[in-house]
N, C-alpha and C. Protein backbone atom coordinates (compact mmCIF):
# COMPACT_ATOMS: atom_id res chain seq x y z
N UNK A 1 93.59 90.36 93.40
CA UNK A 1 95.00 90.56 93.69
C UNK A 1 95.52 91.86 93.08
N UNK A 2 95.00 92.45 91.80
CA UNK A 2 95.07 93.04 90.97
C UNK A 2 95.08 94.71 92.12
N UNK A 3 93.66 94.51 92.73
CA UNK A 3 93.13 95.37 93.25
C UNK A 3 94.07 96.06 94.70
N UNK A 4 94.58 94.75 95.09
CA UNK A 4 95.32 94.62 96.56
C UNK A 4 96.73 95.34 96.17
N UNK A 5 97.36 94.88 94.96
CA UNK A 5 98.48 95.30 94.87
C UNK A 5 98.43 97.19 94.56
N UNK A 6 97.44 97.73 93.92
CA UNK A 6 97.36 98.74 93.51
C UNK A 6 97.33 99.78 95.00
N UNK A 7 96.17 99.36 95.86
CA UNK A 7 95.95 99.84 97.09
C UNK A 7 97.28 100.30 97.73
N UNK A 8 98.33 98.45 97.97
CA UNK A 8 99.17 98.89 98.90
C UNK A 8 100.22 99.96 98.20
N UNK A 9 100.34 100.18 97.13
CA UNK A 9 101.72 101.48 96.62
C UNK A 9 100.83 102.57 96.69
N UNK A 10 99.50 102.57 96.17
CA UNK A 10 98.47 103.90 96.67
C UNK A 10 98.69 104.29 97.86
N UNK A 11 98.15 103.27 98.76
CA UNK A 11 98.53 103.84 100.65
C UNK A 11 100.31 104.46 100.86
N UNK A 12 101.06 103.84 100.21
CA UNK A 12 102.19 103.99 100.78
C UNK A 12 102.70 105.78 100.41
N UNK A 13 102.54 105.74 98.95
CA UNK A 13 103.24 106.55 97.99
C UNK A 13 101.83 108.09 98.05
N UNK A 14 102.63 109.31 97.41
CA UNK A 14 101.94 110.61 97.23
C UNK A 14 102.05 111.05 96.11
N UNK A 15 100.85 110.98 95.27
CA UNK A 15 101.40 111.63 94.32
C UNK A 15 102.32 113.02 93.56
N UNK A 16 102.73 113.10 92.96
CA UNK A 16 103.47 114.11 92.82
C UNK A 16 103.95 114.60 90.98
N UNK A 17 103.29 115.54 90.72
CA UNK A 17 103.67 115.69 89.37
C UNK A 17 105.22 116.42 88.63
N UNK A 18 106.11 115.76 88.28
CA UNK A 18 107.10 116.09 87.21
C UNK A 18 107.22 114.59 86.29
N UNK A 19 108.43 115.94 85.04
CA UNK A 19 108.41 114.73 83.97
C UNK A 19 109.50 113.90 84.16
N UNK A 20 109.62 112.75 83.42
CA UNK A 20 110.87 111.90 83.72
C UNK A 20 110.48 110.37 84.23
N UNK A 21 111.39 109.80 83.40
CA UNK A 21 111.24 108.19 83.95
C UNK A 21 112.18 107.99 85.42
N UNK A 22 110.61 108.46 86.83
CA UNK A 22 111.69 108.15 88.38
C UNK A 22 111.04 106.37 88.19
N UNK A 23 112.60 105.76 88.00
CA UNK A 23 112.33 104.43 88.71
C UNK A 23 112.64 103.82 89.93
N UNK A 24 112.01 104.52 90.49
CA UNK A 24 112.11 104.35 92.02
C UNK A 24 111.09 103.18 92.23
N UNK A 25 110.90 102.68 93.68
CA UNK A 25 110.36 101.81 94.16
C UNK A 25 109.81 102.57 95.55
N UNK A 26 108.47 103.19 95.31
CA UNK A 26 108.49 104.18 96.12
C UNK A 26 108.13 103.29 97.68
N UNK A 27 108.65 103.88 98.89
CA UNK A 27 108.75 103.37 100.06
C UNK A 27 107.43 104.37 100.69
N UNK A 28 107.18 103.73 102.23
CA UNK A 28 106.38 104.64 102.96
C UNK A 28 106.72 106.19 102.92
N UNK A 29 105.95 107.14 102.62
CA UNK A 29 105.67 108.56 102.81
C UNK A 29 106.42 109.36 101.44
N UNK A 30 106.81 108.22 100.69
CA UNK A 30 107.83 108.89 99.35
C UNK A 30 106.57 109.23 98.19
N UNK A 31 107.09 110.67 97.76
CA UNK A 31 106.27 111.20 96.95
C UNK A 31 107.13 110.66 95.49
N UNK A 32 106.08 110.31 94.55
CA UNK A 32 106.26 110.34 93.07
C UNK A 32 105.98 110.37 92.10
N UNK A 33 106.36 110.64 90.76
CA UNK A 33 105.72 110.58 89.60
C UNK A 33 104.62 109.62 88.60
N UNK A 34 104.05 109.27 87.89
CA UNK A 34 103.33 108.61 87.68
C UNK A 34 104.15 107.14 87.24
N UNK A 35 105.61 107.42 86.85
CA UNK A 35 106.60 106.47 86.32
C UNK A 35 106.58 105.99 87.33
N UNK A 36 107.24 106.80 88.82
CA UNK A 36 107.36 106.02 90.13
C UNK A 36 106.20 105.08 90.24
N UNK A 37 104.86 105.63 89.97
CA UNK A 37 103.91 104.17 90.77
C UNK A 37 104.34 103.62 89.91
N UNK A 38 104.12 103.47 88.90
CA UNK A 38 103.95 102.48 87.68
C UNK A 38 105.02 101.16 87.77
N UNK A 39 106.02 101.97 88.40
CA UNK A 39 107.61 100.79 88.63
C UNK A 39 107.14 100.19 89.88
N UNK A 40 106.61 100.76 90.80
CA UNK A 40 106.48 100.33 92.52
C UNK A 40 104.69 99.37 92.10
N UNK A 41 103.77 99.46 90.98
CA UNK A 41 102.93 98.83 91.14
C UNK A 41 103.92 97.45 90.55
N UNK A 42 104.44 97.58 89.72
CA UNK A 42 105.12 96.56 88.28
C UNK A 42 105.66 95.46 89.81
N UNK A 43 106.74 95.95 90.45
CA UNK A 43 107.26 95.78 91.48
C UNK A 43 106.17 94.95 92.85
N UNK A 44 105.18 95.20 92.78
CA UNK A 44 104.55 94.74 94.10
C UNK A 44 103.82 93.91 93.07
N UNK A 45 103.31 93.63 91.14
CA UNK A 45 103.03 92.81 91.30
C UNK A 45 103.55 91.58 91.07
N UNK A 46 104.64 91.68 90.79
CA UNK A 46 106.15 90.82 90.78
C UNK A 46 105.79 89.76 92.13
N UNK A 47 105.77 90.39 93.16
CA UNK A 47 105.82 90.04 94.40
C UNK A 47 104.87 88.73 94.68
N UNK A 48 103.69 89.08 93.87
CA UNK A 48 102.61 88.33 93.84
C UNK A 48 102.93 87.47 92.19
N UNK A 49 103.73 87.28 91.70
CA UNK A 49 104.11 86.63 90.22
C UNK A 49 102.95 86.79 89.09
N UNK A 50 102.69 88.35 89.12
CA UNK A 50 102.04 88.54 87.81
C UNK A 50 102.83 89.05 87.11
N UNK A 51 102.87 88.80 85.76
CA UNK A 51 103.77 89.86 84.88
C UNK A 51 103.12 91.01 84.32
N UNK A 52 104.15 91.51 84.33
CA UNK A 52 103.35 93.05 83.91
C UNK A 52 104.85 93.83 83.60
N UNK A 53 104.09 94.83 82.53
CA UNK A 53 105.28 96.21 82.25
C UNK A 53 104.71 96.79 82.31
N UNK A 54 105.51 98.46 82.31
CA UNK A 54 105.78 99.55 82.31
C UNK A 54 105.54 100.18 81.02
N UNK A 55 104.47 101.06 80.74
CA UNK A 55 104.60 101.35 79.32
C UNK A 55 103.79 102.88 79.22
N UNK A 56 104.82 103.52 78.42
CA UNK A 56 104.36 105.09 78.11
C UNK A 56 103.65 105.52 77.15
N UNK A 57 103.00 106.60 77.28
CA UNK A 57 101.77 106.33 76.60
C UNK A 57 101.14 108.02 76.81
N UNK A 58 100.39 108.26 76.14
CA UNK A 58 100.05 109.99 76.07
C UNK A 58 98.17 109.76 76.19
N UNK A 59 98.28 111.28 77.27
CA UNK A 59 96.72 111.23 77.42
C UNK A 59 95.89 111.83 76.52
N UNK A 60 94.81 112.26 76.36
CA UNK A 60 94.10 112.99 75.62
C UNK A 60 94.74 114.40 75.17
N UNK A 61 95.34 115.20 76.12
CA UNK A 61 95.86 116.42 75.84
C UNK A 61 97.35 116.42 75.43
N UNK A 62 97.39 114.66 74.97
CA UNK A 62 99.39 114.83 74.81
C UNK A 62 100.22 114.80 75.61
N UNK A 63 100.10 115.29 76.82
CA UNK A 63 100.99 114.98 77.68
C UNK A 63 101.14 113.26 78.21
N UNK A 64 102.51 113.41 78.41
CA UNK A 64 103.11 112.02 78.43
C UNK A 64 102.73 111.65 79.61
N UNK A 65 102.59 109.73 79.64
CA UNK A 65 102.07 109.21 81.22
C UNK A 65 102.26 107.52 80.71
N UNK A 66 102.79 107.71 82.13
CA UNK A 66 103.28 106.06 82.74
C UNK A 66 102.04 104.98 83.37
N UNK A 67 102.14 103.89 82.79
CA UNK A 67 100.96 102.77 83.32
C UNK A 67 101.65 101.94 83.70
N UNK A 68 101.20 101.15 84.26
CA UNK A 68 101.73 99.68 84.68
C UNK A 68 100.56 98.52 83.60
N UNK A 69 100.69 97.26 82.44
CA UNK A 69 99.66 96.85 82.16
C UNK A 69 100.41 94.75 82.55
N UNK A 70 99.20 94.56 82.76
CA UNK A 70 99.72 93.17 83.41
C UNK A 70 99.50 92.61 81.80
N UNK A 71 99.55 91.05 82.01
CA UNK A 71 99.93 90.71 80.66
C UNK A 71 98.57 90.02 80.18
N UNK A 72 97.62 90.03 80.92
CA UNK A 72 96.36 89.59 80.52
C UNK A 72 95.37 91.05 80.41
N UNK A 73 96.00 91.91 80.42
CA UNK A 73 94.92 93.35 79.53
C UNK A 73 94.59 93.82 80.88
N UNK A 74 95.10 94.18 81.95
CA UNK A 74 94.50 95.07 83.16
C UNK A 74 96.08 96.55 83.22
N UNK A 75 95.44 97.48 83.41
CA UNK A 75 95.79 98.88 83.68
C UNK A 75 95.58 98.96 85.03
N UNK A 76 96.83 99.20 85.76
CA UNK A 76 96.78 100.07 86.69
C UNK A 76 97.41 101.35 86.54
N UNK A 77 97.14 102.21 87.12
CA UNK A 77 97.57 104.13 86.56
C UNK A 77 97.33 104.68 87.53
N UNK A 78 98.06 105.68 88.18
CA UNK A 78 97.73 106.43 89.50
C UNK A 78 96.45 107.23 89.44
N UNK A 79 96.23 107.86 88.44
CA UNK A 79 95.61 108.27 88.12
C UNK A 79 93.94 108.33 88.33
N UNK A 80 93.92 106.58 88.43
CA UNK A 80 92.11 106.01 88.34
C UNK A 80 92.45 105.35 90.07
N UNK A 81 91.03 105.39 90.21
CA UNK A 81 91.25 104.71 91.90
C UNK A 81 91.00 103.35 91.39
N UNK A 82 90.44 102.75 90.55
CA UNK A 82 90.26 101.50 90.36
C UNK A 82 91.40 100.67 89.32
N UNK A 83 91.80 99.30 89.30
CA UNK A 83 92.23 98.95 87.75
C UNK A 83 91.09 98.85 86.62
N UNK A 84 92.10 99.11 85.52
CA UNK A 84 90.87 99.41 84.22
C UNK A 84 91.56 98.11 83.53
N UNK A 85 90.55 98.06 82.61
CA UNK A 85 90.81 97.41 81.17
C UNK A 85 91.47 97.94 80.13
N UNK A 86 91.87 97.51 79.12
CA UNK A 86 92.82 98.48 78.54
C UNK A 86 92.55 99.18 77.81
N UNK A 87 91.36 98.77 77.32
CA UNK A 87 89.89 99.45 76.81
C UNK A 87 89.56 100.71 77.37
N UNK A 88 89.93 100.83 78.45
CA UNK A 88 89.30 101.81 79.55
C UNK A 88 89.67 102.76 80.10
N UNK A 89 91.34 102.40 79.92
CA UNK A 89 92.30 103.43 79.45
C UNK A 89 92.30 104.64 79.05
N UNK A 90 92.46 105.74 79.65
CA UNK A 90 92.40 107.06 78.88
C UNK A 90 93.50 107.54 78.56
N UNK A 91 94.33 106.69 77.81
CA UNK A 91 95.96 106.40 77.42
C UNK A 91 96.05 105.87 76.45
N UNK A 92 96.50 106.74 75.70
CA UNK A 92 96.85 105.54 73.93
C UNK A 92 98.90 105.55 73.47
C-alpha cells in the first residue's frame, strides 16, 4: 500500500526544486517541492488510514529536505523511487 500510495503523487506531481514549506496537495500536472510531495504523499496516505508525518530533516550536504515517515518506520521522499526504512534514509 505503502508502495501504491507513493506511485500515485509520483505519477501525478513534477518535481521541482525551491526552498519553503509548499503545503500544497499537489493535483495532476502540478509541479513541487519536496515539502509538496511529502504533504500530497502524508495526504494520499491518510486516504488509505495510515498515519504518517511530515518531518524535516537535512541531507548529507546540509541542505534542508522534506519526508513523509509513516508511524511504523517507512520513508517515503521524492527523492528515492522506492520507500525506504528509516535506516535507509539519507536524511538525518
Amino acid at each position: 500500500m505503502l508502495e501504491q500510495a507513493k506511485a500515485a503523487v509520483d505519477a501525478r506531481g513534477q518535481y521541482s526544486y525551491y526552498t519553503g514549506w509548499d503545503k500544497r496537495i499537489l493535483q495532476s500536472g502540478d509541479k513541487g517541492n519536496c515539502a509538496a510531495f511529502a504533504f500530497s504523499y502524508q495526504a494520499e496516505l491518510a486516504k488509505q488510514g495510515i498515519p504518517s508525518l511530515v518531518r524535516g530533516c537535512h541531507l548529507p550536504d546540509g541542505q534542508g529536505h522534506a519526508v513523509t515517515v509513516t508511524a511504523d518506520g517507512w520513508v517515503l521522499d521524492v527523492r528515492e523511487r522506492w520507500v525506504l526504512a528509516v535506516g535507509e534514509a539519507g536524511c538525518r
